[in-house]
PDB file of N, CA and C in Angstrom:
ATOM      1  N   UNK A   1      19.961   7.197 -30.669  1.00  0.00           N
ATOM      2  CA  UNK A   1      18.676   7.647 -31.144  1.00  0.00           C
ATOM      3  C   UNK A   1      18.869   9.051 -31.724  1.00  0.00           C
ATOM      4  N   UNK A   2      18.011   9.160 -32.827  1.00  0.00           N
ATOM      5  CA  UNK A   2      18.251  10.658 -33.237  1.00  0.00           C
ATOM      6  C   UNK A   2      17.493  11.591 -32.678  1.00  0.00           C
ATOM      7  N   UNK A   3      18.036  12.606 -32.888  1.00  0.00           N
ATOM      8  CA  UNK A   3      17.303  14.148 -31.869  1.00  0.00           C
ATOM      9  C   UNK A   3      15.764  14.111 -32.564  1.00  0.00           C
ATOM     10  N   UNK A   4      15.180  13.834 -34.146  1.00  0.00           N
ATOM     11  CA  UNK A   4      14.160  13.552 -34.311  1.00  0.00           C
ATOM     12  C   UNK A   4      13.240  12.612 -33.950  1.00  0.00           C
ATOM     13  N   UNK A   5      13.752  11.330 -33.657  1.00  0.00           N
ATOM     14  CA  UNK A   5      13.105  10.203 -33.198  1.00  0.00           C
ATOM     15  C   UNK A   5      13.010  10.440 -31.583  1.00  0.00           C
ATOM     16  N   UNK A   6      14.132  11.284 -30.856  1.00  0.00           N
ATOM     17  CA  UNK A   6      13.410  11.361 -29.462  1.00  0.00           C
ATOM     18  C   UNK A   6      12.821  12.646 -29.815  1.00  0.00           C
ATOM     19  N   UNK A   7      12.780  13.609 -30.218  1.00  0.00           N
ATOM     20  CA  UNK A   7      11.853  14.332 -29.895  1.00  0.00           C
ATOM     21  C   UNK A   7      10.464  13.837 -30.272  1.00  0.00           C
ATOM     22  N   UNK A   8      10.132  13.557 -30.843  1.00  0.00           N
ATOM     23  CA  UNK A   8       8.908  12.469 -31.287  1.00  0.00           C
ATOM     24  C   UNK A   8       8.370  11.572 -30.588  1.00  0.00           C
ATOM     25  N   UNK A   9       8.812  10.655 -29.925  1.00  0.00           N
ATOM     26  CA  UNK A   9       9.072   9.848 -28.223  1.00  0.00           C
ATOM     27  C   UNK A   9       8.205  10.752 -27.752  1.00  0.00           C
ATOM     28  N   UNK A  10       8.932  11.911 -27.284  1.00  0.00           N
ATOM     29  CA  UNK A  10       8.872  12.833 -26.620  1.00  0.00           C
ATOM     30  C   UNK A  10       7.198  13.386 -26.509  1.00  0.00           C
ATOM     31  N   UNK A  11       6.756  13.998 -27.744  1.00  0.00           N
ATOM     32  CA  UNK A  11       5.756  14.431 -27.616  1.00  0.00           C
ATOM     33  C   UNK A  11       4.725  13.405 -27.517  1.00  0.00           C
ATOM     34  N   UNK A  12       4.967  11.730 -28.031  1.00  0.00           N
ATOM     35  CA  UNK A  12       4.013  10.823 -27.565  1.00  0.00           C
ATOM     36  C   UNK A  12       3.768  10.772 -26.323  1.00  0.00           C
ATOM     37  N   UNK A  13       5.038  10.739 -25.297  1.00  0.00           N
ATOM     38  CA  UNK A  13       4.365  10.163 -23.960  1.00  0.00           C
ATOM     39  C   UNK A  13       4.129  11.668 -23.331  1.00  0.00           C
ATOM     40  N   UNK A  14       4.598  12.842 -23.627  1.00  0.00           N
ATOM     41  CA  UNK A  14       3.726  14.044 -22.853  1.00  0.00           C
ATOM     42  C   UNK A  14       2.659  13.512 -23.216  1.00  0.00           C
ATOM     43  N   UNK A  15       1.756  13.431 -23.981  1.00  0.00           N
ATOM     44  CA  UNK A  15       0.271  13.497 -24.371  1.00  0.00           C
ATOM     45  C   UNK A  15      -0.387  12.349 -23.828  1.00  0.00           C
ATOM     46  N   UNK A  16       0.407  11.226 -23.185  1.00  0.00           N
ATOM     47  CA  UNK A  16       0.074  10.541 -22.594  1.00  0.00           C
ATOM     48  C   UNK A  16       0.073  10.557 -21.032  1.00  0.00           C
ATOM     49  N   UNK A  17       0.904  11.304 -20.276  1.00  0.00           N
ATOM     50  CA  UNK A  17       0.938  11.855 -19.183  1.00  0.00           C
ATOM     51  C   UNK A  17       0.193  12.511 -18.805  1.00  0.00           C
ATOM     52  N   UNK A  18       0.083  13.380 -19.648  1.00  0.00           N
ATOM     53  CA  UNK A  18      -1.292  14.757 -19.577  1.00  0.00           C
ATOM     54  C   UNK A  18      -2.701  13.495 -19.684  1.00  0.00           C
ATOM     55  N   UNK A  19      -2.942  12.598 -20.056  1.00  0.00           N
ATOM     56  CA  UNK A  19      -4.077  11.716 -19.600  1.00  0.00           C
ATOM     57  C   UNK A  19      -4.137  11.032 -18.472  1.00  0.00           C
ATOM     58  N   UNK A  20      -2.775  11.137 -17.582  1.00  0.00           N
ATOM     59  CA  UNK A  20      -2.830  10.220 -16.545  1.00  0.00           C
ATOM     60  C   UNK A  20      -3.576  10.929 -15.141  1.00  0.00           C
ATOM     61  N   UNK A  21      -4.571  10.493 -14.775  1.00  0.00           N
ATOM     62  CA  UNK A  21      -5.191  10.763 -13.152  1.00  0.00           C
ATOM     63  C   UNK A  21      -4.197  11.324 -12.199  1.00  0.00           C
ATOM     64  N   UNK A  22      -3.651  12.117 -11.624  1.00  0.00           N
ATOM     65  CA  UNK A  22      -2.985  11.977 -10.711  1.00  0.00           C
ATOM     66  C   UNK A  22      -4.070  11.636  -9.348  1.00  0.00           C
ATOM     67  N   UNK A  23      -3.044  10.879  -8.791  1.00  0.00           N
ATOM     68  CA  UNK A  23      -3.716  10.409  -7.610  1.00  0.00           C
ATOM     69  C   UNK A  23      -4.217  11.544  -6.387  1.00  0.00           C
ATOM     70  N   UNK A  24      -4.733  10.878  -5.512  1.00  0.00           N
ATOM     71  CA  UNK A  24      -5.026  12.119  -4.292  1.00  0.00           C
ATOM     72  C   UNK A  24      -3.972  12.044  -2.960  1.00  0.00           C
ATOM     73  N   UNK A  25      -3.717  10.853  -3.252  1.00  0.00           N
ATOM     74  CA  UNK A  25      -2.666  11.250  -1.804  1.00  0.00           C
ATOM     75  C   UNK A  25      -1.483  11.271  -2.627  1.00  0.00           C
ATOM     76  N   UNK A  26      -0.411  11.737  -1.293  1.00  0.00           N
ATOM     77  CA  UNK A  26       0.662  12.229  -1.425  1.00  0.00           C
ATOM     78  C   UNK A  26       1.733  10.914  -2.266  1.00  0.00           C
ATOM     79  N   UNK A  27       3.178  10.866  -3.448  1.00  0.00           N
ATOM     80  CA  UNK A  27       3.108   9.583  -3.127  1.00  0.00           C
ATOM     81  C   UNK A  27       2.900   8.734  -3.975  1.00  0.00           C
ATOM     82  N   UNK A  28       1.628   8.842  -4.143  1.00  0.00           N
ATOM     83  CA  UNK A  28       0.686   7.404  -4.458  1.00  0.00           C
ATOM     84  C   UNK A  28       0.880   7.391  -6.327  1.00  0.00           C
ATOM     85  N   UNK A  29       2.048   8.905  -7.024  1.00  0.00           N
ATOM     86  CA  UNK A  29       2.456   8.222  -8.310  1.00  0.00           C
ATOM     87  C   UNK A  29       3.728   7.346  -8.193  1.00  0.00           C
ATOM     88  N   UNK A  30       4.200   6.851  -7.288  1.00  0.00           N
ATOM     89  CA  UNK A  30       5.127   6.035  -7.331  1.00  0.00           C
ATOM     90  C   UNK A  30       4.688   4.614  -7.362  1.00  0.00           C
ATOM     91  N   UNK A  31       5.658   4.028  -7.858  1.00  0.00           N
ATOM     92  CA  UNK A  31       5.291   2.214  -7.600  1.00  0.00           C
ATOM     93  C   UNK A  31       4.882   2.142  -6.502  1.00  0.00           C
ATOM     94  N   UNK A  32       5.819   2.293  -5.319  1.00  0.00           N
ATOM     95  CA  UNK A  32       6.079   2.436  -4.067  1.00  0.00           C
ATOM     96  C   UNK A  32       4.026   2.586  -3.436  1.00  0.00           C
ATOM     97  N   UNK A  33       3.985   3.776  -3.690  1.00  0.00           N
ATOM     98  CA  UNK A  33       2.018   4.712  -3.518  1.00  0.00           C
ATOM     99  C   UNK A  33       1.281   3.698  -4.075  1.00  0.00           C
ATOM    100  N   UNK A  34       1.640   3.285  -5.393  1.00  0.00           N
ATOM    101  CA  UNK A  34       0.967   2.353  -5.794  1.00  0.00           C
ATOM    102  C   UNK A  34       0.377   0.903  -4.954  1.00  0.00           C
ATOM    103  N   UNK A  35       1.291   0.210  -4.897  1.00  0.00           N
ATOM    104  CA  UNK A  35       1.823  -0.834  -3.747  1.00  0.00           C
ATOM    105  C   UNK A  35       0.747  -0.446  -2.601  1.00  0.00           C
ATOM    106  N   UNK A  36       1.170   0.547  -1.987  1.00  0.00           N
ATOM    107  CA  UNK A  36       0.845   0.763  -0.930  1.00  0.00           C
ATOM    108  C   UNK A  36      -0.921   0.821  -0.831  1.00  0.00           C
ATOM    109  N   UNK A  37      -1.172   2.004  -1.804  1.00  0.00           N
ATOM    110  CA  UNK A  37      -3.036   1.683  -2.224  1.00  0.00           C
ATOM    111  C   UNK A  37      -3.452   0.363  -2.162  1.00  0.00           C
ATOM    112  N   UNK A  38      -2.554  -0.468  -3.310  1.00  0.00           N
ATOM    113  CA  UNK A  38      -3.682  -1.643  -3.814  1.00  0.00           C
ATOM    114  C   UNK A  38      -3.805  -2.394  -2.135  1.00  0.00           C
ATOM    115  N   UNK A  39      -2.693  -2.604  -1.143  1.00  0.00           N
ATOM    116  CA  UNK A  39      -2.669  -3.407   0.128  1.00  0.00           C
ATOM    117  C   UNK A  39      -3.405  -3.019   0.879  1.00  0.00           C
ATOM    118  N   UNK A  40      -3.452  -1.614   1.115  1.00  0.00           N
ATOM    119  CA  UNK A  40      -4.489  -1.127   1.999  1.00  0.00           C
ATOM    120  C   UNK A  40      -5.765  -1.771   2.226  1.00  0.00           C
ATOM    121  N   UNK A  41      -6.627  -2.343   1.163  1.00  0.00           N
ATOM    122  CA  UNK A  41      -7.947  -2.710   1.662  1.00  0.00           C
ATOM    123  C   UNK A  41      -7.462  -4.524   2.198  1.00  0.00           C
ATOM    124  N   UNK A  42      -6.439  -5.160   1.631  1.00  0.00           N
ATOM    125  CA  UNK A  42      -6.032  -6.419   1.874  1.00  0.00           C
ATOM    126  C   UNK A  42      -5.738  -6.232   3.337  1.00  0.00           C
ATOM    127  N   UNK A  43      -4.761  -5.517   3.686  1.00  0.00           N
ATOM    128  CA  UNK A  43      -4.232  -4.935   5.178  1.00  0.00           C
ATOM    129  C   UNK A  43      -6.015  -5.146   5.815  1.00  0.00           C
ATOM    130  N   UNK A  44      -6.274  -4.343   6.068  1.00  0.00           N
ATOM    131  CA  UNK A  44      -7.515  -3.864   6.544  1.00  0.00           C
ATOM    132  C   UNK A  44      -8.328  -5.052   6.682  1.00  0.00           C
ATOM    133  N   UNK A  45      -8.746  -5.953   6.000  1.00  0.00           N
ATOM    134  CA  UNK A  45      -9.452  -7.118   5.790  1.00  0.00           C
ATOM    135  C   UNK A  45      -9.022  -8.142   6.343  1.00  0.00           C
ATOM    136  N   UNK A  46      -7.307  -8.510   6.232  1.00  0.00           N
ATOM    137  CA  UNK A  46      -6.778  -9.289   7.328  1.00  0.00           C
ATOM    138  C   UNK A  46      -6.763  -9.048   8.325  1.00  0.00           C
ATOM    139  N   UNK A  47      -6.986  -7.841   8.851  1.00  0.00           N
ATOM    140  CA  UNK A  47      -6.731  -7.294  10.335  1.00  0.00           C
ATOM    141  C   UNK A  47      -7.896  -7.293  11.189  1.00  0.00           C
ATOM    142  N   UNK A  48      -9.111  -7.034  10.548  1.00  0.00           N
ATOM    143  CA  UNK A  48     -10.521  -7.464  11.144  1.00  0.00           C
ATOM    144  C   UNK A  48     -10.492  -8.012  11.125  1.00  0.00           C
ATOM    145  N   UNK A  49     -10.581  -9.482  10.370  1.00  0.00           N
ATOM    146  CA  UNK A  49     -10.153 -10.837  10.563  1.00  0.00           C
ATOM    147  C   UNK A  49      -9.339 -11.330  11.838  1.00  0.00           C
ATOM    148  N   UNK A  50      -8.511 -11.085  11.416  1.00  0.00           N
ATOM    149  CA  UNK A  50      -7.189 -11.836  12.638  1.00  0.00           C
ATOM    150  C   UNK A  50      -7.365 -11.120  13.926  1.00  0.00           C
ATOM    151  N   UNK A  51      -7.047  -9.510  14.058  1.00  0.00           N
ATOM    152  CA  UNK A  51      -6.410  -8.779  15.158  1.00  0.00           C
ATOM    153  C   UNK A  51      -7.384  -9.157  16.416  1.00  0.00           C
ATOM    154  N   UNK A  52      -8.617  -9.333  16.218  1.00  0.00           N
ATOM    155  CA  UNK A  52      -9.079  -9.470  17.976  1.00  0.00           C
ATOM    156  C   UNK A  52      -8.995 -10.686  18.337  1.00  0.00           C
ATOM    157  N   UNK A  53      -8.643 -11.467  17.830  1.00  0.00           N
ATOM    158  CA  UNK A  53      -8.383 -13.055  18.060  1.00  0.00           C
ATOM    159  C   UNK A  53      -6.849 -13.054  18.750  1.00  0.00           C
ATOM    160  N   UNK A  54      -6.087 -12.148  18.295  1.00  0.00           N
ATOM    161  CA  UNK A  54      -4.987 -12.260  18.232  1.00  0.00           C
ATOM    162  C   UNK A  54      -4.383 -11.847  19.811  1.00  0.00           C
ATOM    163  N   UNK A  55      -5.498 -10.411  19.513  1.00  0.00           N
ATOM    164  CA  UNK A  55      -5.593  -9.892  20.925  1.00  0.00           C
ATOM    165  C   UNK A  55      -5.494 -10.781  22.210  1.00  0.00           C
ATOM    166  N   UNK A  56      -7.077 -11.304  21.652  1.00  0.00           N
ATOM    167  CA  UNK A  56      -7.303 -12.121  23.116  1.00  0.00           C
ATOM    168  C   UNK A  56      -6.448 -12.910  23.181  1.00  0.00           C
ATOM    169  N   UNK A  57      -6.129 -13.548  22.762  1.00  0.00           N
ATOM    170  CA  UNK A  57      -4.873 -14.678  23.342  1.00  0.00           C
ATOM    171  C   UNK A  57      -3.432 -13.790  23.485  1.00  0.00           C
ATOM    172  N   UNK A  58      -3.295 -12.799  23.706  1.00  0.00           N
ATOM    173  CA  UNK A  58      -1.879 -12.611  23.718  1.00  0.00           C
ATOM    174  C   UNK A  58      -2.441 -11.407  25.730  1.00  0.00           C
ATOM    175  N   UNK A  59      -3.502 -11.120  25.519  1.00  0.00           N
ATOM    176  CA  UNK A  59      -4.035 -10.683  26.673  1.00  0.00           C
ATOM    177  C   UNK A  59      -4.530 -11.871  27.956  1.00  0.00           C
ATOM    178  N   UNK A  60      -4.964 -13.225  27.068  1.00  0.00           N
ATOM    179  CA  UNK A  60      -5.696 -14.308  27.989  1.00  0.00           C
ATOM    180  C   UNK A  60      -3.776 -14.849  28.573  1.00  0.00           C
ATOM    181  N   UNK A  61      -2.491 -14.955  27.338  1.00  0.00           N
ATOM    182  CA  UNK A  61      -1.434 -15.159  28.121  1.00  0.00           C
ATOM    183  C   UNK A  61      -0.814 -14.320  28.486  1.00  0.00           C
ATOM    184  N   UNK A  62      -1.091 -13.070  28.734  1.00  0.00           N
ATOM    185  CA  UNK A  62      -0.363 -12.295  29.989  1.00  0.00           C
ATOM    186  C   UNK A  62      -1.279 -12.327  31.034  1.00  0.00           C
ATOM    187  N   UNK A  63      -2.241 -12.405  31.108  1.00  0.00           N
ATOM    188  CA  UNK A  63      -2.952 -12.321  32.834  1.00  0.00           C
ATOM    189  C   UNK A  63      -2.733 -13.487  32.889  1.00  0.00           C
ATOM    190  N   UNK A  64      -2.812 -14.987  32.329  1.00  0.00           N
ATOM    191  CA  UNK A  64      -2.070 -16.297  32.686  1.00  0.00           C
ATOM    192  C   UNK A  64      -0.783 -16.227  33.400  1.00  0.00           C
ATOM    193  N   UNK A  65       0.499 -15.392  32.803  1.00  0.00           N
ATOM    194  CA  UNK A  65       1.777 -15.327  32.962  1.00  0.00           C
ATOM    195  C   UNK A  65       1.390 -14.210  34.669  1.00  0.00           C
ATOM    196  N   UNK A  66       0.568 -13.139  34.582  1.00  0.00           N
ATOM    197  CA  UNK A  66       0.902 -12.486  35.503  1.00  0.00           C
ATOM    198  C   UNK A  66       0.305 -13.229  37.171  1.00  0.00           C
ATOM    199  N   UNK A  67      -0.841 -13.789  36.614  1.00  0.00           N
ATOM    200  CA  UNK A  67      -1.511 -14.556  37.776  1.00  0.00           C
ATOM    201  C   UNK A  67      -0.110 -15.770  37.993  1.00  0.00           C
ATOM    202  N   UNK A  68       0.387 -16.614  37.863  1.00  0.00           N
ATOM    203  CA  UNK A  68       0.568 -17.403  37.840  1.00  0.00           C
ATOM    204  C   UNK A  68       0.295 -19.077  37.633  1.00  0.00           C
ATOM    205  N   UNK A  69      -0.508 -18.562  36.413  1.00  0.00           N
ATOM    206  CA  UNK A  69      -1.206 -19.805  35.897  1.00  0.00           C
ATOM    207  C   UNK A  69      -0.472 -20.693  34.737  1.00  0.00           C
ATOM    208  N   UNK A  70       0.720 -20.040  34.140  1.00  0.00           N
ATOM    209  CA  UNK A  70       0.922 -20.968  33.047  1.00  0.00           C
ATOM    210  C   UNK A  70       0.927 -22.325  32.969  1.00  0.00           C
TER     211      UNK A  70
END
């Protein structure tokens, strides 16, 4: 590539950077931050869902296991 054609590159995507949001948490310009945002409300939604269900039966088989009921 020539030193004109990247410098040219160049000043396109500064001016496009300088439009980009930076995010608020730490991070979160990486794929990685990215990733991690969009799951968060999925996380969260499966987990109210599932986790007290999950609970109780893993609590209903340890006082089973500890009583001696299995």
């Amino acid at each position: 590539m020539s030193d004109r054609a990247a410098e040219a590159s160049r000043g396109t995507l500064d001016q496009l950077s300088g439009m980009l949001v930076k995010p608020e948490t730490p991070g979160g310009d990486t794929l990685e931050g990215l990733v991690r945002e969009m799951l968060r409300p999925m996380l969260r939604d499966w987990l109210d869902a599932k986790l007290p269900g999950m609970v109780e039966t893993m609590v209903a088989r340890e006082i089973a296991r500890i009583s001696g009921r299995e």
